[in-house]
N, C-alpha and C. Protein backbone atom coordinates (compact mmCIF):
# COMPACT_ATOMS: atom_id res chain seq x y z
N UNK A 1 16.58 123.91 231.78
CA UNK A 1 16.03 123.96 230.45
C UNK A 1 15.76 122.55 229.99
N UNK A 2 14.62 122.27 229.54
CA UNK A 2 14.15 121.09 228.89
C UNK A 2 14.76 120.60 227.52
N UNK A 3 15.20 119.56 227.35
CA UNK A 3 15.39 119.15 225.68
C UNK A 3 14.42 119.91 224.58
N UNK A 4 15.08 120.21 224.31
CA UNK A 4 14.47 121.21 223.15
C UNK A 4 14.40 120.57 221.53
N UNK A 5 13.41 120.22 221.03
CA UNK A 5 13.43 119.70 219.54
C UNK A 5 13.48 120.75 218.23
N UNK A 6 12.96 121.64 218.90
CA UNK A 6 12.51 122.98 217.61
C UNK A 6 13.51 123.48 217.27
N UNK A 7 13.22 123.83 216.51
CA UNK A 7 14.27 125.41 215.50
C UNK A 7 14.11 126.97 216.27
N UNK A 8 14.96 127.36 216.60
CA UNK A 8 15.10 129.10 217.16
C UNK A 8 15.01 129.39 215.92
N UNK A 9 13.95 130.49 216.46
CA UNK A 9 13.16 131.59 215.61
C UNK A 9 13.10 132.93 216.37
N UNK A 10 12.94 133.57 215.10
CA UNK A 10 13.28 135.14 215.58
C UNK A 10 11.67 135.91 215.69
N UNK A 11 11.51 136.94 216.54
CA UNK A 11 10.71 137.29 217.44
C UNK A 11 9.46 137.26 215.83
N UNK A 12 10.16 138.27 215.12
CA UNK A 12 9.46 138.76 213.85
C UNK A 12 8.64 137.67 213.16
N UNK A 13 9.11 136.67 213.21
CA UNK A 13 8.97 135.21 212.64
C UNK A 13 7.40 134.44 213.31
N UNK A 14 7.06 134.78 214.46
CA UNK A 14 6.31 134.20 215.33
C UNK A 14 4.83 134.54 214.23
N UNK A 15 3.68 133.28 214.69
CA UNK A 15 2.53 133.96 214.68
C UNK A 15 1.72 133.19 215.58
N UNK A 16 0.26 133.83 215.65
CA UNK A 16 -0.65 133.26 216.80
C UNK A 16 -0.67 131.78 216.36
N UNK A 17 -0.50 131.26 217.43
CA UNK A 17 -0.71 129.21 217.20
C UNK A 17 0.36 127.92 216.76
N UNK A 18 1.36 129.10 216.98
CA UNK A 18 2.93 128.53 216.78
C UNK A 18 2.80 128.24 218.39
N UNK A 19 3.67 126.42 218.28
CA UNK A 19 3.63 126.32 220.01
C UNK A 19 5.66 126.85 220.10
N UNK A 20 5.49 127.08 221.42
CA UNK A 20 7.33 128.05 221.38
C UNK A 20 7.90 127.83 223.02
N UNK A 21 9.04 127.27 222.91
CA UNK A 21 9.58 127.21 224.30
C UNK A 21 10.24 128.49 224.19
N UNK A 22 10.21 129.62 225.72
CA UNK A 22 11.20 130.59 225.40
C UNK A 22 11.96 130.68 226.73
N UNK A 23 13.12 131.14 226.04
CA UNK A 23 14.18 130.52 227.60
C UNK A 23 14.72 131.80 227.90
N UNK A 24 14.97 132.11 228.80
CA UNK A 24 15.85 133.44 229.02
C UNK A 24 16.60 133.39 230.89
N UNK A 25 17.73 134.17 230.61
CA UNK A 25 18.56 134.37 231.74
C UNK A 25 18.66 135.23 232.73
N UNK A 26 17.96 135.15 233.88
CA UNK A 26 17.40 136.21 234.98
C UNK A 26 18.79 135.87 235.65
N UNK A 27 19.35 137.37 235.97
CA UNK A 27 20.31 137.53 237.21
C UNK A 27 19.92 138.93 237.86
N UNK A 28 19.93 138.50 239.14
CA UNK A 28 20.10 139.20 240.38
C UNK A 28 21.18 139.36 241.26
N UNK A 29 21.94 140.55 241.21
CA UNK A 29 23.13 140.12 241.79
C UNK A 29 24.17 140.12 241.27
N UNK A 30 24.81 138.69 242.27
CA UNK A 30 26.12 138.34 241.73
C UNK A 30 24.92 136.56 241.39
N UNK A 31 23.81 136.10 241.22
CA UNK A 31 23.19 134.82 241.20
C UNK A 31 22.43 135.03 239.50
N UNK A 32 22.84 133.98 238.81
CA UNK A 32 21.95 133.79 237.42
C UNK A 32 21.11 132.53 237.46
N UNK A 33 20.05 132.56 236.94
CA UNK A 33 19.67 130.91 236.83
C UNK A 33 19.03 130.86 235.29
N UNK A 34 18.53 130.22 234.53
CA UNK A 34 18.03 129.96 233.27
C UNK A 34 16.35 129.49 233.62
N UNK A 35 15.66 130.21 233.12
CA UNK A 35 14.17 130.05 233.33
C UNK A 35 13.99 130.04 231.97
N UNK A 36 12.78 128.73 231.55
CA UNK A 36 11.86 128.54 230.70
C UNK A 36 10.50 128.65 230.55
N UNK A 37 9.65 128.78 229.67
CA UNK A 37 8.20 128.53 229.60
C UNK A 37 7.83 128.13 228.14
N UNK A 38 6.63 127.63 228.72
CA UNK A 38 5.91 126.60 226.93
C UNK A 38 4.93 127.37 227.08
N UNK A 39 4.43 127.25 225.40
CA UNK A 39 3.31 127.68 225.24
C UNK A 39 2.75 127.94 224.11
N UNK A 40 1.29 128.21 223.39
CA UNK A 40 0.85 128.60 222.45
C UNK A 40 0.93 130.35 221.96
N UNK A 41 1.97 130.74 221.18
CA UNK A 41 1.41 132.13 220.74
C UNK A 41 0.06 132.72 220.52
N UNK A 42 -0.24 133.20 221.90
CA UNK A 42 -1.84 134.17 221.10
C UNK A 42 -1.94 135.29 220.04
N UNK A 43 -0.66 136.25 220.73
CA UNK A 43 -0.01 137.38 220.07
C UNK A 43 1.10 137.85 220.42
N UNK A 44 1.68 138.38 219.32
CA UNK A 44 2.50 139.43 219.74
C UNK A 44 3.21 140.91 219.37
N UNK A 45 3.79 141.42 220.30
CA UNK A 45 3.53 142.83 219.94
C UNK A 45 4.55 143.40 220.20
N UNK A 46 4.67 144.73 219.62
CA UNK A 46 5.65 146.04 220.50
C UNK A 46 5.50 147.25 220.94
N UNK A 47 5.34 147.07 221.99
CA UNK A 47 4.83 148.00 223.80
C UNK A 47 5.67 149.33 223.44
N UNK A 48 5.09 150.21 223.50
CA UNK A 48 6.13 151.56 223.65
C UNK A 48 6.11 151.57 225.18
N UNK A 49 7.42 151.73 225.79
CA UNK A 49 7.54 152.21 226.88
C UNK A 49 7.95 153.37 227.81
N UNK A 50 7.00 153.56 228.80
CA UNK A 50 7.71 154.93 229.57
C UNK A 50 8.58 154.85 230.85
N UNK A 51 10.19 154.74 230.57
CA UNK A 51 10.67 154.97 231.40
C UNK A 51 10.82 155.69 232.74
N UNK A 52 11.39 155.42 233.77
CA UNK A 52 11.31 156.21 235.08
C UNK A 52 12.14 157.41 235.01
N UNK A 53 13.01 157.80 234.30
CA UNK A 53 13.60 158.71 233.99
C UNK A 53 13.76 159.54 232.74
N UNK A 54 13.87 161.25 233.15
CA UNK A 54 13.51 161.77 232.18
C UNK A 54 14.12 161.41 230.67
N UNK A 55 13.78 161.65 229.73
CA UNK A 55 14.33 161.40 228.18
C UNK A 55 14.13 162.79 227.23
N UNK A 56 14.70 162.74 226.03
CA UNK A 56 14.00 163.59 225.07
C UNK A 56 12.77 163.23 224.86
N UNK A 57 11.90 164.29 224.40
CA UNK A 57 10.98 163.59 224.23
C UNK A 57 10.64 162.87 222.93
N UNK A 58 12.13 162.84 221.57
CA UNK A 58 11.38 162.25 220.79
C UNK A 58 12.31 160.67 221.06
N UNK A 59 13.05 160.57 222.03
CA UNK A 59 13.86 159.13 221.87
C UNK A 59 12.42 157.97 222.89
N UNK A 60 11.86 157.22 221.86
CA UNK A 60 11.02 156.07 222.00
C UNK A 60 11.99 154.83 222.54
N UNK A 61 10.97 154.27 223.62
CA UNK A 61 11.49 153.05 223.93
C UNK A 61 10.53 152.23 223.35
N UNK A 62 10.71 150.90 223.63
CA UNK A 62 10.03 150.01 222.94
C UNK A 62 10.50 148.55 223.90
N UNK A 63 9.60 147.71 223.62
CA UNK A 63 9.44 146.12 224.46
C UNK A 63 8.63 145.25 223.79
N UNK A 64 9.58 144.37 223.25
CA UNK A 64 8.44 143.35 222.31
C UNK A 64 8.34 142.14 223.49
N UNK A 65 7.12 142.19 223.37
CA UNK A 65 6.50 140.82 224.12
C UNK A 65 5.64 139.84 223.60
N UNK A 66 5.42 138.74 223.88
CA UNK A 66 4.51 137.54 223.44
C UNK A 66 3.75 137.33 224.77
N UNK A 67 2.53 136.73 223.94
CA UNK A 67 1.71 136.38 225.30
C UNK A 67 1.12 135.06 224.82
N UNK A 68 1.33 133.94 225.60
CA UNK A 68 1.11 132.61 225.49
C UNK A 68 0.31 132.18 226.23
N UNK A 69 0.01 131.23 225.94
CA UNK A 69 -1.32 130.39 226.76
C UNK A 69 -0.38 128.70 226.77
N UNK A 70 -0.24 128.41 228.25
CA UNK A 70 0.49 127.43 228.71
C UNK A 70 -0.78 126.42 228.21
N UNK A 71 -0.56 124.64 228.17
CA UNK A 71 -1.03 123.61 228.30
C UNK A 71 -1.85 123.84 228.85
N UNK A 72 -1.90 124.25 230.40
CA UNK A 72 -2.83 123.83 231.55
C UNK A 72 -3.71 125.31 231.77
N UNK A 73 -3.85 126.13 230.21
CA UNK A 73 -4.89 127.25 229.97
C UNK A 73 -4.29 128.53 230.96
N UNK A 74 -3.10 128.37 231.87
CA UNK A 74 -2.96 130.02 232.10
C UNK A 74 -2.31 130.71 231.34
N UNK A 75 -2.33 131.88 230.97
CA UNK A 75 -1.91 133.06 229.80
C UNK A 75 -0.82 133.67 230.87
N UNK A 76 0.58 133.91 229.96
CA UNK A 76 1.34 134.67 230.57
C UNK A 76 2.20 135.84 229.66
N UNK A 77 2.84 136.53 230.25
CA UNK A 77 2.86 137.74 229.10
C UNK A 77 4.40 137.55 229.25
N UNK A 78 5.49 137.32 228.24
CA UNK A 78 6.82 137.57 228.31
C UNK A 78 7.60 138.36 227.58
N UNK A 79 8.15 139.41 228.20
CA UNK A 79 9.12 140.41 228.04
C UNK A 79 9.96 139.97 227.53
N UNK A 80 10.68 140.39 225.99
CA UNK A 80 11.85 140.13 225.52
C UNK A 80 13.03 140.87 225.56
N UNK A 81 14.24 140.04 226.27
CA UNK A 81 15.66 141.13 225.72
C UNK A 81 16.56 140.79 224.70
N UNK A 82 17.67 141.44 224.31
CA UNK A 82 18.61 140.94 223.86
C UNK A 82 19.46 139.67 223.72
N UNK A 83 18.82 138.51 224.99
CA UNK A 83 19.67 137.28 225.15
C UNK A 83 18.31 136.10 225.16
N UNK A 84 17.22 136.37 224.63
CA UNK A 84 16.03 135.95 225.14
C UNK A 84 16.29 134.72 223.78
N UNK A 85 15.83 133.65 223.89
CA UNK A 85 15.89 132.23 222.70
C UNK A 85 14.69 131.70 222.44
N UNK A 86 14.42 131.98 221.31
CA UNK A 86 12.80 131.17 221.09
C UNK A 86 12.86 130.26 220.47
N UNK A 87 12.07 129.12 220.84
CA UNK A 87 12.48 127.77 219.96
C UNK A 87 11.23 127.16 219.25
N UNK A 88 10.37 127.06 217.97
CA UNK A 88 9.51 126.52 217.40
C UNK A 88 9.36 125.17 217.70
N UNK A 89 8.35 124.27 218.71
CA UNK A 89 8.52 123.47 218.80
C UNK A 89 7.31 122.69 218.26
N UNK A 90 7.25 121.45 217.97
CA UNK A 90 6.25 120.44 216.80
C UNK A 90 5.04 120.44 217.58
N UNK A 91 3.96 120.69 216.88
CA UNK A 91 2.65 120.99 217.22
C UNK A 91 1.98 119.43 218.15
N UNK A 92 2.88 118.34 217.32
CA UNK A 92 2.15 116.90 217.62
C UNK A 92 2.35 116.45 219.50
């Protein structure tokens, strides 16, 4: 994870053209590592999702994601969980 200058902000909080480091904790396993990404908010949203297994049919899932546009112009789409950290960082 990079030095971070910004303020953590909450997902709700975001809008298009806020720049945002977001960090989150991938484990596989018994192995964790901490992955980051930068980027410009284009949008963001909340995905209803269809699970692989059956449900009621009125219990809704849901997946809020952001989709950013890195420095070097590629767009990437990131899935948020429960441990996910967004950090507002200075436009300059």
């Amino acid at each position: 994870m990079s030095n971070l200058v910004g303020s953590a902000v909450l997902f709700g909080q975001l809008k298009p053209g806020d720049l945002v480091e977001v960090v989150q904790r991938v484990t596989v396993g018994m192995q964790s590592w901490t992955v980051s990404v930068r980027g410009q908010v284009l949008w963001t949203e909340r995905r209803a999702q269809g699970l692989h297994f059956p449900r009621t049919p009125d219990e809704k899932t849901y997946c809020d994601l952001i989709v950013l546009e890195k420095s070097d112009g590629e767009r990437t789409t990131v899935c948020l969980d429960e441990f996910t950290q967004i950090y507002r960082l200075d436009n300059s």
